[in-house]
Every structure is written in C-alpha cells, then in structure tokens.
PDB file of N, CA and C in Angstrom:
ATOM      1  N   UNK A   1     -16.813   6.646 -13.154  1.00  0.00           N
ATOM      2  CA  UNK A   1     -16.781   5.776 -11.996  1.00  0.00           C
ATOM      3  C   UNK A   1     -15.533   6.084 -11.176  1.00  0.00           C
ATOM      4  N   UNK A   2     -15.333   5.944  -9.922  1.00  0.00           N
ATOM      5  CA  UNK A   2     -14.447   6.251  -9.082  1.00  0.00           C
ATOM      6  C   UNK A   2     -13.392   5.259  -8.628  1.00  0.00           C
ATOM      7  N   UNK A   3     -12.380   5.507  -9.179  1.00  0.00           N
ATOM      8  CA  UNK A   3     -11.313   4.656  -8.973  1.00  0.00           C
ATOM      9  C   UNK A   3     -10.301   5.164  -7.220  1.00  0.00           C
ATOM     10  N   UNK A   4     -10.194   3.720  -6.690  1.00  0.00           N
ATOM     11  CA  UNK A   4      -9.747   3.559  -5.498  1.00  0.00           C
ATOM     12  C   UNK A   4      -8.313   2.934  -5.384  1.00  0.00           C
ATOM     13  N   UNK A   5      -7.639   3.510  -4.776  1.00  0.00           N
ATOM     14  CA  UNK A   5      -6.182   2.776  -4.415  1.00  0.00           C
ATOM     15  C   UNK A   5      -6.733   2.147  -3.361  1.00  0.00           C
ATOM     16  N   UNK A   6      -6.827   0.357  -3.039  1.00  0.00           N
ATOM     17  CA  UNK A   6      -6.696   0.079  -1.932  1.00  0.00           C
ATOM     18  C   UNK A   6      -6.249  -1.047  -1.619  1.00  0.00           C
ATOM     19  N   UNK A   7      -6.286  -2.158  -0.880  1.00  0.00           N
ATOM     20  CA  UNK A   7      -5.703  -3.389  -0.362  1.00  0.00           C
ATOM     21  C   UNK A   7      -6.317  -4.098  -0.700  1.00  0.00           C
ATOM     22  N   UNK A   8      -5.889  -5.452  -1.758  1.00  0.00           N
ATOM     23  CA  UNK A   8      -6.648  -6.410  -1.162  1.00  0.00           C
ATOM     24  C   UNK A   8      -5.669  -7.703  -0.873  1.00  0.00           C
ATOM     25  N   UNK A   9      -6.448  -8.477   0.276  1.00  0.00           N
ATOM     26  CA  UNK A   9      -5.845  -9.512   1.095  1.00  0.00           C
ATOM     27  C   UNK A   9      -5.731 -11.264  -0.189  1.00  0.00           C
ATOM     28  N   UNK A  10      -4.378 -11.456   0.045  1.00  0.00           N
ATOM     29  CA  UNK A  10      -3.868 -12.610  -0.490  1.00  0.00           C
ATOM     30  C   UNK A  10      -3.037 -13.452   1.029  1.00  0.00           C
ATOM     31  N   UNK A  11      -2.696 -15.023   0.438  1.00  0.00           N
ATOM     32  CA  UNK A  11      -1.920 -15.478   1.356  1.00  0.00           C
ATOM     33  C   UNK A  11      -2.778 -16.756   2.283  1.00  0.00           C
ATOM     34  N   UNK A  12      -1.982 -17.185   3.291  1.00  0.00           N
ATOM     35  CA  UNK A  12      -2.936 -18.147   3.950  1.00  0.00           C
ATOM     36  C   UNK A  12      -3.573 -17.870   5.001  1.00  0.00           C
ATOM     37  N   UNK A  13      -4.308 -18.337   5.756  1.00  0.00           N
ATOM     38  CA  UNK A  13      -5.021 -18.132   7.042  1.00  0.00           C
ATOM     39  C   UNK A  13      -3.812 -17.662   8.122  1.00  0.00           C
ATOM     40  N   UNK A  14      -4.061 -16.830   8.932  1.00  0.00           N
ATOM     41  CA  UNK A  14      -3.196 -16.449   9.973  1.00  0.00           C
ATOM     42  C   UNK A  14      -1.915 -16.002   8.992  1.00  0.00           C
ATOM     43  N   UNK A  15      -1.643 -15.676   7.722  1.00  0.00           N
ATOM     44  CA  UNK A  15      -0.523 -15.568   7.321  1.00  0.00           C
ATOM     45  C   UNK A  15      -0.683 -14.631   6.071  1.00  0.00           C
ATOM     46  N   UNK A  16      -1.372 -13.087   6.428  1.00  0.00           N
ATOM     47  CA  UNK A  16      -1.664 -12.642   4.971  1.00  0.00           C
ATOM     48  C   UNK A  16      -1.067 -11.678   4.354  1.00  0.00           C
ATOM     49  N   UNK A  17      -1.394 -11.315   2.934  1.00  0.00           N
ATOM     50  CA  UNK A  17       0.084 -11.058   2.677  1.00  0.00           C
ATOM     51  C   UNK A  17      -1.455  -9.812   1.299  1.00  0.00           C
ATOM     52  N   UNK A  18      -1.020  -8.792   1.119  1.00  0.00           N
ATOM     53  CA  UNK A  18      -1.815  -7.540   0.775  1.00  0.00           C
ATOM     54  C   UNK A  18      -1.059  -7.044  -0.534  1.00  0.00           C
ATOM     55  N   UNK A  19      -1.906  -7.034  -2.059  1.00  0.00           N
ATOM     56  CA  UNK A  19      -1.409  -6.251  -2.715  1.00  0.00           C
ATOM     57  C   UNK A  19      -1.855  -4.858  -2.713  1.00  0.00           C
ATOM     58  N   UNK A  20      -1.531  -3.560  -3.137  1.00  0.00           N
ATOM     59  CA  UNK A  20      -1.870  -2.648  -3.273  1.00  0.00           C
ATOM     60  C   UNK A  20      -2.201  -2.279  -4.588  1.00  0.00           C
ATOM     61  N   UNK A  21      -3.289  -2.464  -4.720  1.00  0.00           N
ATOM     62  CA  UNK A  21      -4.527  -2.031  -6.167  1.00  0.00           C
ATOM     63  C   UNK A  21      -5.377  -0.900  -6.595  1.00  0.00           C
ATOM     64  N   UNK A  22      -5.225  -0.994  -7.505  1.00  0.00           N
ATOM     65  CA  UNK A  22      -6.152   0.105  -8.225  1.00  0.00           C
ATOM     66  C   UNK A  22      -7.291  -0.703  -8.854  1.00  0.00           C
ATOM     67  N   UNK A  23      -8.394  -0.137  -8.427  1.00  0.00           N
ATOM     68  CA  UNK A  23      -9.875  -0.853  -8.712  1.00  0.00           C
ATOM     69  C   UNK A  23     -10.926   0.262  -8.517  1.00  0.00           C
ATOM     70  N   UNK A  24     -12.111  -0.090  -9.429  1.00  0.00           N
ATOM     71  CA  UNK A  24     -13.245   0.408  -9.326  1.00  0.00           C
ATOM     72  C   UNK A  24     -13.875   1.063  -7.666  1.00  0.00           C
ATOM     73  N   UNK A  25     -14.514   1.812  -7.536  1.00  0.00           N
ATOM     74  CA  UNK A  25     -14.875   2.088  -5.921  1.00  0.00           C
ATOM     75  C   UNK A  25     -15.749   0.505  -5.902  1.00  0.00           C
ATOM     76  N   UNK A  26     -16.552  -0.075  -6.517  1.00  0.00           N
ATOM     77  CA  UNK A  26     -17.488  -0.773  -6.042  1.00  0.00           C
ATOM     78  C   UNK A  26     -17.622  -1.880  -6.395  1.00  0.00           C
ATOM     79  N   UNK A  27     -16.782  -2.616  -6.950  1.00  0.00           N
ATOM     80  CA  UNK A  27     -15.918  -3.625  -7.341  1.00  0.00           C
ATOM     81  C   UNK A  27     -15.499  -4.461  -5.422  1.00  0.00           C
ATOM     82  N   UNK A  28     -15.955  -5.839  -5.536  1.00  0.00           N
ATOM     83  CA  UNK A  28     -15.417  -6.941  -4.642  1.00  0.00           C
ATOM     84  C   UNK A  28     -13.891  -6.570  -3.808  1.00  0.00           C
ATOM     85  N   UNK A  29     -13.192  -7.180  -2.767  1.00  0.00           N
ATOM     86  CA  UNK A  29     -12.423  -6.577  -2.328  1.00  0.00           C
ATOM     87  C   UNK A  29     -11.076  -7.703  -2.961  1.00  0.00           C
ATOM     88  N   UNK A  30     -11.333  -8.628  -3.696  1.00  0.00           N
ATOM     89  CA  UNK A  30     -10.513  -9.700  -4.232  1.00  0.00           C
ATOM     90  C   UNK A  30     -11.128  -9.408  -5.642  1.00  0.00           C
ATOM     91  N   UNK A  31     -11.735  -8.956  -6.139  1.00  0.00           N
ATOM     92  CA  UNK A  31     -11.815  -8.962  -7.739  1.00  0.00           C
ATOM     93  C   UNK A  31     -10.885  -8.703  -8.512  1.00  0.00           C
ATOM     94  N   UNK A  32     -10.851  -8.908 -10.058  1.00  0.00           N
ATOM     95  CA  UNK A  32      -9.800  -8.511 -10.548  1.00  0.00           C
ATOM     96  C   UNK A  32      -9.217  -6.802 -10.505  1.00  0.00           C
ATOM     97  N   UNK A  33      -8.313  -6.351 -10.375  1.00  0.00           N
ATOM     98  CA  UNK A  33      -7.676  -4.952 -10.260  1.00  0.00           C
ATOM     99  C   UNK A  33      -7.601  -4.670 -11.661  1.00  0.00           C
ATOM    100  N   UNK A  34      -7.892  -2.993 -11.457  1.00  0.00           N
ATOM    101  CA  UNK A  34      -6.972  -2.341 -13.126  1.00  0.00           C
ATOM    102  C   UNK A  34      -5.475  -2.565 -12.845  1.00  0.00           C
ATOM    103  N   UNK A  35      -5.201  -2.156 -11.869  1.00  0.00           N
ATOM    104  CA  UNK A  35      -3.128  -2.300 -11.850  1.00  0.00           C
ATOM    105  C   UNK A  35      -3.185  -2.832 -10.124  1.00  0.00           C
ATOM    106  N   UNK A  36      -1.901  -3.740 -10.238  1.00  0.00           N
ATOM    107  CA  UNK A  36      -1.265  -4.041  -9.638  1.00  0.00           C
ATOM    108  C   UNK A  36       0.167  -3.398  -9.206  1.00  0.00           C
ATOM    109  N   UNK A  37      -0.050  -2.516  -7.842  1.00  0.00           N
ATOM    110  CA  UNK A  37       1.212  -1.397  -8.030  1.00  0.00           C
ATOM    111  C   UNK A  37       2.285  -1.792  -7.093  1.00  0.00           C
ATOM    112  N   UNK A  38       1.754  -2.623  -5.537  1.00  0.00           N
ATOM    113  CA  UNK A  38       2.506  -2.752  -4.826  1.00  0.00           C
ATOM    114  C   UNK A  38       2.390  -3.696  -4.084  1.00  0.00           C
ATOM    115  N   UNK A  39       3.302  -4.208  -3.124  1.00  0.00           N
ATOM    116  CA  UNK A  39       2.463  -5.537  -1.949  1.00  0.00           C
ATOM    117  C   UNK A  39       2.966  -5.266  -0.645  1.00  0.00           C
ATOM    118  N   UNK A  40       2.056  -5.728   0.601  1.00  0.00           N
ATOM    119  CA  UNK A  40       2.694  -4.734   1.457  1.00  0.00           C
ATOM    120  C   UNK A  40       2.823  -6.533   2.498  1.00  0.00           C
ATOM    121  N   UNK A  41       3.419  -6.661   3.321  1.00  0.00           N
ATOM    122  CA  UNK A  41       3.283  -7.622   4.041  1.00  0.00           C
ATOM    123  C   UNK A  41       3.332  -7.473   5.794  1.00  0.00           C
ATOM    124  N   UNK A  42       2.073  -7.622   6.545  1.00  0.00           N
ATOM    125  CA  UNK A  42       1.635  -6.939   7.500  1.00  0.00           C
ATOM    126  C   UNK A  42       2.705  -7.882   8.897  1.00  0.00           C
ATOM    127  N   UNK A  43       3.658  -8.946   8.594  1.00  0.00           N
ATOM    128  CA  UNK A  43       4.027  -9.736   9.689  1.00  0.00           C
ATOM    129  C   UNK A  43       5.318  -9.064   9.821  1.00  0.00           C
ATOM    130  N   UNK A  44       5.650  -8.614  10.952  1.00  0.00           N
ATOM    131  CA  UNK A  44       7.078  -8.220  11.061  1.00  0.00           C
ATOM    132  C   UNK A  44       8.362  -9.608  10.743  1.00  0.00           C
ATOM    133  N   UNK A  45       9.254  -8.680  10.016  1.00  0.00           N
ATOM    134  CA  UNK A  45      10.270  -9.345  10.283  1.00  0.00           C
ATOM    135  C   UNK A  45      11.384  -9.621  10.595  1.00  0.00           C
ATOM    136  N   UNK A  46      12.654  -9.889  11.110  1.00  0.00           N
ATOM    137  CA  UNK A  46      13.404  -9.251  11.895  1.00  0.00           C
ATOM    138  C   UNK A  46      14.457  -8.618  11.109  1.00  0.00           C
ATOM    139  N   UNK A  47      14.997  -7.507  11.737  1.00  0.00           N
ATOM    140  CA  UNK A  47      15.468  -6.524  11.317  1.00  0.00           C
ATOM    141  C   UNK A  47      16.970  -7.271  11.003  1.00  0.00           C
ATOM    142  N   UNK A  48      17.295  -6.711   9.512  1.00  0.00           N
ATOM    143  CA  UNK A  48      18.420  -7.371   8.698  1.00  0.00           C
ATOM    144  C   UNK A  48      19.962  -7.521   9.345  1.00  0.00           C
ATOM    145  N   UNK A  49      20.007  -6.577  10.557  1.00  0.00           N
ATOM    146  CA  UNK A  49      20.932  -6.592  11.068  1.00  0.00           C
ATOM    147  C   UNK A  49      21.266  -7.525  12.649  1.00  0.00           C
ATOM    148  N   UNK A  50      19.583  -7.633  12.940  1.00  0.00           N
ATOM    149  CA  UNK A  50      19.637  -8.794  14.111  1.00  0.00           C
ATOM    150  C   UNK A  50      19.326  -8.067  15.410  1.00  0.00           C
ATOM    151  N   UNK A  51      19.534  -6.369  14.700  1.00  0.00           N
ATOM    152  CA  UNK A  51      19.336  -5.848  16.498  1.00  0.00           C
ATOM    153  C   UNK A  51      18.717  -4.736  15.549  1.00  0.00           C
ATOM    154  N   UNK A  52      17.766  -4.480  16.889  1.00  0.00           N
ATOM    155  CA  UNK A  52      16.579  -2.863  16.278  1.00  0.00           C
ATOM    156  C   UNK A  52      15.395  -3.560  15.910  1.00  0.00           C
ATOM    157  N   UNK A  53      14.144  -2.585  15.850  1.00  0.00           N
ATOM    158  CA  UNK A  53      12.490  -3.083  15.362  1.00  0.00           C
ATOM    159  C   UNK A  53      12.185  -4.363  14.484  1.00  0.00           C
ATOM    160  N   UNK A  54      11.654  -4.826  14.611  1.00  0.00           N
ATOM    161  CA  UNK A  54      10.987  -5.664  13.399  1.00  0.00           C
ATOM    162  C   UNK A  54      10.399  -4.853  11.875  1.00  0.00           C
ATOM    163  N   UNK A  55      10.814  -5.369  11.116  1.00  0.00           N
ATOM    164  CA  UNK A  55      10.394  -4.099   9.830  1.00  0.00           C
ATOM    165  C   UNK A  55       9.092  -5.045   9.515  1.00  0.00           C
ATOM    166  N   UNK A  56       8.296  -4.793   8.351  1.00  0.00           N
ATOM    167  CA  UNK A  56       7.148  -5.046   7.358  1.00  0.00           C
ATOM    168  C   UNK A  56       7.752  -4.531   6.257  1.00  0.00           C
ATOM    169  N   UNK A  57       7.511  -5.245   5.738  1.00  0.00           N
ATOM    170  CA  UNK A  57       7.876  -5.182   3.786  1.00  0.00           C
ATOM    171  C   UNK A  57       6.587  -4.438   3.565  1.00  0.00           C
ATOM    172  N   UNK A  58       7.193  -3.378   2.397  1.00  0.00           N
ATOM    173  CA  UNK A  58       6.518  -2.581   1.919  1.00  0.00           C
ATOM    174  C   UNK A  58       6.833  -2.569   0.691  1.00  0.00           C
ATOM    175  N   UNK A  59       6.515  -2.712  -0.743  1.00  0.00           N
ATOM    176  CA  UNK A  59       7.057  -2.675  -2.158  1.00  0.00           C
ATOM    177  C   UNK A  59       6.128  -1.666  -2.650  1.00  0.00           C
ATOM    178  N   UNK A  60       6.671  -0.366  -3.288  1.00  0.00           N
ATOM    179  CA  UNK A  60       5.387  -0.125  -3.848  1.00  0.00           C
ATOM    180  C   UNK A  60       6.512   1.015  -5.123  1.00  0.00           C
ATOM    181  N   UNK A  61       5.663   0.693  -6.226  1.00  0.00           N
ATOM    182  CA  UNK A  61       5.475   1.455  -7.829  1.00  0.00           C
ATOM    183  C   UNK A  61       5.604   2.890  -7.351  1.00  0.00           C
ATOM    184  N   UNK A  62       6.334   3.697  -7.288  1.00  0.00           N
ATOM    185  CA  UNK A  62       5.714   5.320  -7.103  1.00  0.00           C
ATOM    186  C   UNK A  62       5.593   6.308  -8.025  1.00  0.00           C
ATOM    187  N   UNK A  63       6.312   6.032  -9.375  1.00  0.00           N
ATOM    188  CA  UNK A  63       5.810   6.203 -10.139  1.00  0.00           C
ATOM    189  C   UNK A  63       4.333   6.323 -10.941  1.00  0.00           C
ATOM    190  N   UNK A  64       4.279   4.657 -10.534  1.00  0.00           N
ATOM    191  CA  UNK A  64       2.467   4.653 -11.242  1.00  0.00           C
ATOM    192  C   UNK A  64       1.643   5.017  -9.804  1.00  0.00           C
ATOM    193  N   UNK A  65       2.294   4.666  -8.485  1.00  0.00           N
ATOM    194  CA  UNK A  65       1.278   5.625  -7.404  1.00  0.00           C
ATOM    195  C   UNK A  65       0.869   7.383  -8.135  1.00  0.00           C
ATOM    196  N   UNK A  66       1.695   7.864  -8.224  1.00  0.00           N
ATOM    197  CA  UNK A  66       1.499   9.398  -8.712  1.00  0.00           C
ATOM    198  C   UNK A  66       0.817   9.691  -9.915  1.00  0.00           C
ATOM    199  N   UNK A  67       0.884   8.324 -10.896  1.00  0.00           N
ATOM    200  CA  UNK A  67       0.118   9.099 -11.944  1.00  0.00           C
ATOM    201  C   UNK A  67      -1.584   8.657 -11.541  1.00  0.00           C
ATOM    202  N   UNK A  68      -1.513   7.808 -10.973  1.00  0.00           N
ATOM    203  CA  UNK A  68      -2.839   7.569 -10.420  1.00  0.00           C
ATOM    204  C   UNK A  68      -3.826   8.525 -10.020  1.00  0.00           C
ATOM    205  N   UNK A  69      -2.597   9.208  -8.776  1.00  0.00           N
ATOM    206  CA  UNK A  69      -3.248   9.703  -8.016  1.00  0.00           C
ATOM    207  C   UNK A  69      -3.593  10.995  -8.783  1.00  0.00           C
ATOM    208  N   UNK A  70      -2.548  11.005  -9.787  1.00  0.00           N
ATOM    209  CA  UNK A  70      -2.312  12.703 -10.558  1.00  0.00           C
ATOM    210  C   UNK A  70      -3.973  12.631 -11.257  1.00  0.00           C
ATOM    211  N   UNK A  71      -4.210  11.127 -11.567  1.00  0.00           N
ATOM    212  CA  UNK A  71      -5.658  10.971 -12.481  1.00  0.00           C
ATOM    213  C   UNK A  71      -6.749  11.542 -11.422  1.00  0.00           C
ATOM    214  N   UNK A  72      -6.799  11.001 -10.114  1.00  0.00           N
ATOM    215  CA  UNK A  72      -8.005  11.368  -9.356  1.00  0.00           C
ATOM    216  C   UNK A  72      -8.025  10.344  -8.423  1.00  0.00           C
ATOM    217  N   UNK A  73      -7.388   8.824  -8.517  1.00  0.00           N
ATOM    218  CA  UNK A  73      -8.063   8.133  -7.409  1.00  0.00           C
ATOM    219  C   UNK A  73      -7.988   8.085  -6.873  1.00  0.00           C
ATOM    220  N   UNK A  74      -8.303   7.940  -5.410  1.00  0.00           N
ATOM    221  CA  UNK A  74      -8.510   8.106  -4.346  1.00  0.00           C
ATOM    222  C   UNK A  74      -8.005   6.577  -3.321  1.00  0.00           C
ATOM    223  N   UNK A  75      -7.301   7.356  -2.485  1.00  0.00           N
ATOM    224  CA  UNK A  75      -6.790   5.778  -1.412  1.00  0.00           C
ATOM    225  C   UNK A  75      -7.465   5.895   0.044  1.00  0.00           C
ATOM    226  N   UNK A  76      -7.017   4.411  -0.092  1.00  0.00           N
ATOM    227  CA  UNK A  76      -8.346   4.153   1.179  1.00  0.00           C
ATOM    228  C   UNK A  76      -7.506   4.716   1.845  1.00  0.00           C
ATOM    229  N   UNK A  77      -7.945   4.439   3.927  1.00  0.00           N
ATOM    230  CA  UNK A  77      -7.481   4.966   4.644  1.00  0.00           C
ATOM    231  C   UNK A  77      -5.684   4.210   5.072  1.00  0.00           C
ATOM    232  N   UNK A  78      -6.274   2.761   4.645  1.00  0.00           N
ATOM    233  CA  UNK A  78      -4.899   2.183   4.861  1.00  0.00           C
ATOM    234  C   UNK A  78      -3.545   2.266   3.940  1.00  0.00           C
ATOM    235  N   UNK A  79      -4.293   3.202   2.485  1.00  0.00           N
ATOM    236  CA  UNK A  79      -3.230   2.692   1.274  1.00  0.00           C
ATOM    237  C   UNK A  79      -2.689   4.432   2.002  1.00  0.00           C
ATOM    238  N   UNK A  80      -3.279   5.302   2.055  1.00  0.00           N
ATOM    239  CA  UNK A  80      -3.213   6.189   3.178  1.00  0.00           C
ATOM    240  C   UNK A  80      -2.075   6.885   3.857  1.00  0.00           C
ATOM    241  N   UNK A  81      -1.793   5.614   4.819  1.00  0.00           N
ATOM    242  CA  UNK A  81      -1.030   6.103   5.631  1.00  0.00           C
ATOM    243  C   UNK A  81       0.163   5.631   4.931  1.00  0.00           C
ATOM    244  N   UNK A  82      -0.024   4.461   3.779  1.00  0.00           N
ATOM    245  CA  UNK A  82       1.298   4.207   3.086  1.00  0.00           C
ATOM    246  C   UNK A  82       2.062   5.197   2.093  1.00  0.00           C
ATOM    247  N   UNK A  83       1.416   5.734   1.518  1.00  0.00           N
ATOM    248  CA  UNK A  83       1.432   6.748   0.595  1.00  0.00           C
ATOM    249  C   UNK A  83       2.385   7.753   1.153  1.00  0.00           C
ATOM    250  N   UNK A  84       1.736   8.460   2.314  1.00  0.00           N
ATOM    251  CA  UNK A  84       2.273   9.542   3.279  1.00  0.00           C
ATOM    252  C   UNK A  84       3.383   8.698   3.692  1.00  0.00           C
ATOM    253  N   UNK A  85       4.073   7.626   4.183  1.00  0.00           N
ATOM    254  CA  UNK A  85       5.521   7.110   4.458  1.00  0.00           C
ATOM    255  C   UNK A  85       6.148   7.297   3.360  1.00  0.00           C
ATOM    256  N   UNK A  86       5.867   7.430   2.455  1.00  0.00           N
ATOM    257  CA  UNK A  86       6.682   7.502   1.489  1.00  0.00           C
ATOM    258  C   UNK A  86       6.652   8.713   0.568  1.00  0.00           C
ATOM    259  N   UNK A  87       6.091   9.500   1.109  1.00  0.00           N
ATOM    260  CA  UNK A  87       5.893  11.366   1.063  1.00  0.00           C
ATOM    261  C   UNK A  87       5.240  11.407  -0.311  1.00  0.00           C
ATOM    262  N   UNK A  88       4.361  10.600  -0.807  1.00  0.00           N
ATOM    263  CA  UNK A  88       3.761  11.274  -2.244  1.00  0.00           C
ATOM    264  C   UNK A  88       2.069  12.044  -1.614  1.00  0.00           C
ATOM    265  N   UNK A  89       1.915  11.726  -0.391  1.00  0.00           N
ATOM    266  CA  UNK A  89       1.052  12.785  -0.285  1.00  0.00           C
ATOM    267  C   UNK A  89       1.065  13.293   1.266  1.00  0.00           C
ATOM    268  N   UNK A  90       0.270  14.011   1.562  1.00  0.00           N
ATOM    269  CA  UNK A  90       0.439  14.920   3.322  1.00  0.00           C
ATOM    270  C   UNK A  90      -0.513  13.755   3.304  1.00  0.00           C
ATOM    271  N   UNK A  91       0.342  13.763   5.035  1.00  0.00           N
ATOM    272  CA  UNK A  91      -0.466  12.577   5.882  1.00  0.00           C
ATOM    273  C   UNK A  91      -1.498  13.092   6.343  1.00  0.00           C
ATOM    274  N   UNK A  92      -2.567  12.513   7.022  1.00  0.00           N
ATOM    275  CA  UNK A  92      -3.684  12.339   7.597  1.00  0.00           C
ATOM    276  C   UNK A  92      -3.267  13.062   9.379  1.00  0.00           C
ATOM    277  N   UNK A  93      -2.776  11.282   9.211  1.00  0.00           N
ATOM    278  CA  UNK A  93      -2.059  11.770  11.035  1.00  0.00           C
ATOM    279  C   UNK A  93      -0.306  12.007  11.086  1.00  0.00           C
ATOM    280  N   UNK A  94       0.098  12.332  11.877  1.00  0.00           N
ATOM    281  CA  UNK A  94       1.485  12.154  11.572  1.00  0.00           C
ATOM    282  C   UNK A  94       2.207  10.558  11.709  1.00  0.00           C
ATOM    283  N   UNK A  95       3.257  10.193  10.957  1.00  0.00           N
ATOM    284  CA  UNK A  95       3.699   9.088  10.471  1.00  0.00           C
ATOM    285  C   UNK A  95       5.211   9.261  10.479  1.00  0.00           C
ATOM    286  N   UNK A  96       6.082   8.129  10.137  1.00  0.00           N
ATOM    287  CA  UNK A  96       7.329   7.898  10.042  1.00  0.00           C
ATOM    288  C   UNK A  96       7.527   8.116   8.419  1.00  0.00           C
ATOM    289  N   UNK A  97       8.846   8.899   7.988  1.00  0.00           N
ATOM    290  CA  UNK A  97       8.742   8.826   6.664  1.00  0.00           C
ATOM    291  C   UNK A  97       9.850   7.492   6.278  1.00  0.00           C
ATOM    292  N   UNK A  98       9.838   7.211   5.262  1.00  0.00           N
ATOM    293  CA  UNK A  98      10.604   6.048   5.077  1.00  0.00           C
ATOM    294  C   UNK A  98      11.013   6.380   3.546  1.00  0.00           C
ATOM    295  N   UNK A  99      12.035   6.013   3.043  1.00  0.00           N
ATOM    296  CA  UNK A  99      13.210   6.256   1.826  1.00  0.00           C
ATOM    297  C   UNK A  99      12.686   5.752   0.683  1.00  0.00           C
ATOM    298  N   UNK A 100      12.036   6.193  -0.262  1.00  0.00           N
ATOM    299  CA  UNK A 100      12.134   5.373  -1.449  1.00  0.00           C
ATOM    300  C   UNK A 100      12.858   4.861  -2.431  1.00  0.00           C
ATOM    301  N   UNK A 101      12.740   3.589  -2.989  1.00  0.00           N
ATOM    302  CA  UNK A 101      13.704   3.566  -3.769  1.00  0.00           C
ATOM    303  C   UNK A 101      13.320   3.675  -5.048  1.00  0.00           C
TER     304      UNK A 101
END
C-alpha cells in the first residue's frame, strides 16, 4: 500500500493549524496517522524582531522526513514545497530555502 506524506487540518474555524503526517494513500484526511512528524501553521506571524515579513511556523522531524522518504513515500504537493525549503528534496518550482535546525 502506498504511503503519503501529507497535511492534515487541526484547530478552529477560521484558525487552522496542520500536522504533517505519514498515512496510508487512501486513508480519510483526519484519520489516525502512522507518524506524526511535523506541524506547520498557515497564519502569519509577526516577525520576532518587529520589522521585516510575517513568518509561518514550520516544525518539522528531518530526520524521520528522510527515512520516510528513503522508504518510498511519497508527499503531497503541499508537504512538497515544504520538504524542498528545507532542501531534503529538489523542488518542483523554485522556492526560498530556509535553515534547519
């Protein structure tokens, strides 16, 4: 069966907040996950210093991203473009890279 890196949506109405999962391809988009690797949070927020962009929280495992991916599964288009910010795979489109920790 085909295992998927992808999003699913937590949080309140107008206020949602995304873990990044590993799940079955055909498995519900809230069902239970095999792993829980990362959480991404789609509302900007202001930048720690008070001046410059609004950031989005991004948390993510990269470790267990890689062995995942080292297994075969496959990320959606949105886990995607996260992946490629954080250089564990060539992007799609071009993107901003961003520092891991």
């Amino acid at each position: 069966m085909v295992v998927r890196l992808r999003l699913a949506r937590f949080g309140k109405r107008h206020a949602p907040v995304y873990n990044i999962v590993v799940q079955h391809a055909r498995t519900a988009r809230n069902a239970k996950p095999i792993e829980v690797i990362g959480t991404y949070d789609p509302i900007p927020k202001p930048a720690p210093d008070g001046a410059g962009k609004p950031i989005k929280d991004i948390q993510l495992d990269t470790v267990r991203a890689k062995y995942w991916l080292g297994v075969g599964a496959q990320p959606s288009d949105p886990v995607w473009r996260m992946l490629a910010m954080f250089g564990l795979i060539e992007p799609r489109w071009p993107v901003q890279r961003i520092k891991a920790l």
